[in-house]
Protein backbone atom coordinates (compact mmCIF):
# COMPACT_ATOMS: atom_id res chain seq x y z
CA UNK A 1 82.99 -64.28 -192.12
CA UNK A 2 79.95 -66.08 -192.20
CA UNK A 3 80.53 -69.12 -194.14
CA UNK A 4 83.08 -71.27 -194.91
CA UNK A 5 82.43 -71.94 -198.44
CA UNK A 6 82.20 -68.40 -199.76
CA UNK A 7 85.13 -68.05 -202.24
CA UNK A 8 83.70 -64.30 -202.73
CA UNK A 9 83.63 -63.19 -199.41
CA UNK A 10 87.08 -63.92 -198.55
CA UNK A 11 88.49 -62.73 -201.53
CA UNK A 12 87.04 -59.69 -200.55
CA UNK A 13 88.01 -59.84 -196.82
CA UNK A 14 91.55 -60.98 -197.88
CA UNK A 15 91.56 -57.45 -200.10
CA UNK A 16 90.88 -55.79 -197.51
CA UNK A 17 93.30 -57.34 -195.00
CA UNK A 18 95.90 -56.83 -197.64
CA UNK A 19 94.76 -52.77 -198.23
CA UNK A 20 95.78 -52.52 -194.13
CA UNK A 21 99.21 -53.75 -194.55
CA UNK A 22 98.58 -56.85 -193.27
CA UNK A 23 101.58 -59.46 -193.78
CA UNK A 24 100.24 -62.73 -193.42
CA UNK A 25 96.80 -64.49 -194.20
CA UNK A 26 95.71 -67.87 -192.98
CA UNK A 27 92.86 -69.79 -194.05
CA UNK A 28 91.50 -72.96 -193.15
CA UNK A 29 87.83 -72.85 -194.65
CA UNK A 30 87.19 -74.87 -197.27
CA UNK A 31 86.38 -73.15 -200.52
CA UNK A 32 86.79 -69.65 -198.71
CA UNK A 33 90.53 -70.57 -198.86
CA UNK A 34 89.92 -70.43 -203.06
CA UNK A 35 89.10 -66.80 -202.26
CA UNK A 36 91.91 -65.82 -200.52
CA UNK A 37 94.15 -67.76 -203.01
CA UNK A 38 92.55 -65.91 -205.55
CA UNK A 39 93.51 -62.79 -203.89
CA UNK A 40 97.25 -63.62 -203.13
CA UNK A 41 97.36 -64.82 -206.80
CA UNK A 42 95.77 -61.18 -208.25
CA UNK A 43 98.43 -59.31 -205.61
CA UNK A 44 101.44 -61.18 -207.02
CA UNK A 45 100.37 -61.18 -210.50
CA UNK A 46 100.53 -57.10 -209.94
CA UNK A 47 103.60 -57.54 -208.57
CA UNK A 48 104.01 -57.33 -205.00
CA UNK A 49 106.63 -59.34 -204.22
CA UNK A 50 106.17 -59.23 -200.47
CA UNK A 51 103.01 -61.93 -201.05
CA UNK A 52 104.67 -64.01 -203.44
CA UNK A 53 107.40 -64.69 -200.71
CA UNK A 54 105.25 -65.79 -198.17
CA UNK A 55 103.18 -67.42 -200.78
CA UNK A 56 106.43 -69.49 -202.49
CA UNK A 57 107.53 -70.54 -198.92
CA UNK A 58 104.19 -72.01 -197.88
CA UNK A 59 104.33 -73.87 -201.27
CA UNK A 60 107.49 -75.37 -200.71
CA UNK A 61 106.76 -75.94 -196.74
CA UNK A 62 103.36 -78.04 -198.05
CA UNK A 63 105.18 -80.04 -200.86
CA UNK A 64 107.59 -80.99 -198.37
CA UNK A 65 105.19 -82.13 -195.88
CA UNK A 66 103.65 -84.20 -198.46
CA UNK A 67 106.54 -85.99 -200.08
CA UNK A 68 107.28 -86.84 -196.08
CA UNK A 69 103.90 -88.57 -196.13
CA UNK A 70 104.28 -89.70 -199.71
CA UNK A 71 101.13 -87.92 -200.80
CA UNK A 72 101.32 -85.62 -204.09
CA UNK A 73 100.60 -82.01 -203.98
């Protein structure tokens, strides 16, 4: 990808990724990272459950990390 702040992009790179059977997607980039959420979020809303899993367990693993450091999520 080319920038770090194209939501469209990597929703459409994340579409892809998940078309090839790919079983996890990581994103660190800024307002790309909407894009892939955006993604995940279409996927599960179809449901395939196989993203929502990964997806719920990230959720929990990040609200934990921030009630550790007493920030909100």
């Amino acid at each position: 990808m080319e920038s770090f702040s194209d939501a469209g992009l990597a929703q459409q790179t994340a579409s892809a990724m998940y078309a090839n059977d790919v079983d996890v997607i990581f994103h660190a980039a800024g307002n790309a990272g909407n894009g892939v959420n955006t993604e995940t979020r279409n996927r599960l809303e179809s449901g395939q459950t196989k993203i929502f899993e990964l997806l719920e367990l990230v959720v929990t693993n990040q609200k934990r990390a921030n009630r550790k450091r007493g920030t909100l999520f």
